[in-house]
Protein backbone atom coordinates (compact mmCIF):
# COMPACT_ATOMS: atom_id res chain seq x y z
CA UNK A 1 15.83 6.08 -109.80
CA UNK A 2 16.02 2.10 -109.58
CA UNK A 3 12.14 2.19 -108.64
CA UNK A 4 12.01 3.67 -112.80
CA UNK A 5 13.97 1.05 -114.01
CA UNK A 6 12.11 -1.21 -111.88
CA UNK A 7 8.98 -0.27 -113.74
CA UNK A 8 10.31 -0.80 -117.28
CA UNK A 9 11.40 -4.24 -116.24
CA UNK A 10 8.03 -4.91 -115.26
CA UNK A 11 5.90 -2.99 -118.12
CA UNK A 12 8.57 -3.28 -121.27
CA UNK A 13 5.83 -1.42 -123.41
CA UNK A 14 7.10 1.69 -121.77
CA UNK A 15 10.52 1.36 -123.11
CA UNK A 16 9.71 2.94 -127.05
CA UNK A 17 6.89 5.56 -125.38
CA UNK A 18 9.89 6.96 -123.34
CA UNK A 19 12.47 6.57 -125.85
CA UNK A 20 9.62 8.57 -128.75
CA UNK A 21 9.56 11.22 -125.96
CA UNK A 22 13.22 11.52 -125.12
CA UNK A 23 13.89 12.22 -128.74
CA UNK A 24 11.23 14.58 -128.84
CA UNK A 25 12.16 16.62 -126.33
CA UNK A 26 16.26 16.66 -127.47
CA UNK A 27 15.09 17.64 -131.15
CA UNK A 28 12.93 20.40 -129.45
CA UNK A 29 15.55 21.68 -127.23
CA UNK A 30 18.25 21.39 -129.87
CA UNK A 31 15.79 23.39 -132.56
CA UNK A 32 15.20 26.32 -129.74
CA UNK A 33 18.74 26.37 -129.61
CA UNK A 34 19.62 26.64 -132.87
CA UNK A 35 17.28 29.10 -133.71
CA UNK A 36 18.62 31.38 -130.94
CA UNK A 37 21.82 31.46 -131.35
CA UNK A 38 21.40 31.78 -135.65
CA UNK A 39 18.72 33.68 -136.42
CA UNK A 40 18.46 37.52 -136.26
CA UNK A 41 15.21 37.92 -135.35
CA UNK A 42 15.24 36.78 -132.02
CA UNK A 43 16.15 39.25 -129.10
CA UNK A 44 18.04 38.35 -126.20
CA UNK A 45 18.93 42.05 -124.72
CA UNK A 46 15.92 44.11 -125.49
CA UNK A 47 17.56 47.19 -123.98
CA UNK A 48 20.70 47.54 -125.90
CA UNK A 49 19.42 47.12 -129.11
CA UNK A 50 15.92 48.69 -129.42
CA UNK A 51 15.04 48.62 -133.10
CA UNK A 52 16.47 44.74 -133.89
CA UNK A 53 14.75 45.21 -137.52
CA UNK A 54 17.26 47.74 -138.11
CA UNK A 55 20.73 45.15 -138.56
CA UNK A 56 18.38 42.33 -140.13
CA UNK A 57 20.23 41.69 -143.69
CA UNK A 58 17.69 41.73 -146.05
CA UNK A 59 19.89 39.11 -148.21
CA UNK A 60 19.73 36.69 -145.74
CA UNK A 61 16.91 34.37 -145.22
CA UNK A 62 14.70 34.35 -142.12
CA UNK A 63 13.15 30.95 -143.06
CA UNK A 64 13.70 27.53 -142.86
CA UNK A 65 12.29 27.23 -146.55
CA UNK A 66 12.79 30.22 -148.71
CA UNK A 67 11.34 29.85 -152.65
CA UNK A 68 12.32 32.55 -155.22
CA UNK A 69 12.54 35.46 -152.50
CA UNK A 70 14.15 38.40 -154.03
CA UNK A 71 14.26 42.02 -151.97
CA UNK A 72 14.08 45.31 -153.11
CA UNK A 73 14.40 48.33 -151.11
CA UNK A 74 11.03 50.24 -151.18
CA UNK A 75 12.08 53.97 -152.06
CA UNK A 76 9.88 55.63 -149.39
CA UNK A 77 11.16 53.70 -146.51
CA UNK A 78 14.65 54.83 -148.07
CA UNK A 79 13.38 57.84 -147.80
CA UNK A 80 12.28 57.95 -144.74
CA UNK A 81 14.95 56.31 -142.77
CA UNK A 82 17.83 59.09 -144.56
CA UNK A 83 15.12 61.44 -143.25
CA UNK A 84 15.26 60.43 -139.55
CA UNK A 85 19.12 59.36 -138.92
């Protein structure tokens, strides 16, 4: 570890590169983490929940920018889904 901080003694150009890429990689990590412990659509235990679509609330939304999104149940799916319960 000294022989790194060796080399940014000697090449100081390094120091904002590293520091651009440190940053990077925390908002990266911090975004996959986020978005897997808040969103609905991502599956963590395929085998005890095998339709995930199922318990997504249609009121909430999925994206990170949502404009004018209103839902509406389609009757046929309705329909359908009565049908095969």
């Amino acid at each position: 570890m000294s022989g790194f901080f060796q080399l940014l003694r000697k090449r100081k150009e390094l120091i904002p590169l590293i520091g651009f890429m440190a940053l990077a990689a925390v908002g990266a990590s911090s975004a996959s983490i986020y978005f897997l412990f808040t969103k609905q659509d991502i599956i963590l235990n395929k085998s005890s929940n095998p339709e995930p679509w199922e318990r997504v609330d249609p009121n909430k939304p999925q994206k990170l920018l949502t404009i004018n999104q209103q839902w509406k149940p389609v009757e046929e799916l309705e329909i359908v889904k009565s049908l095969t319960k």
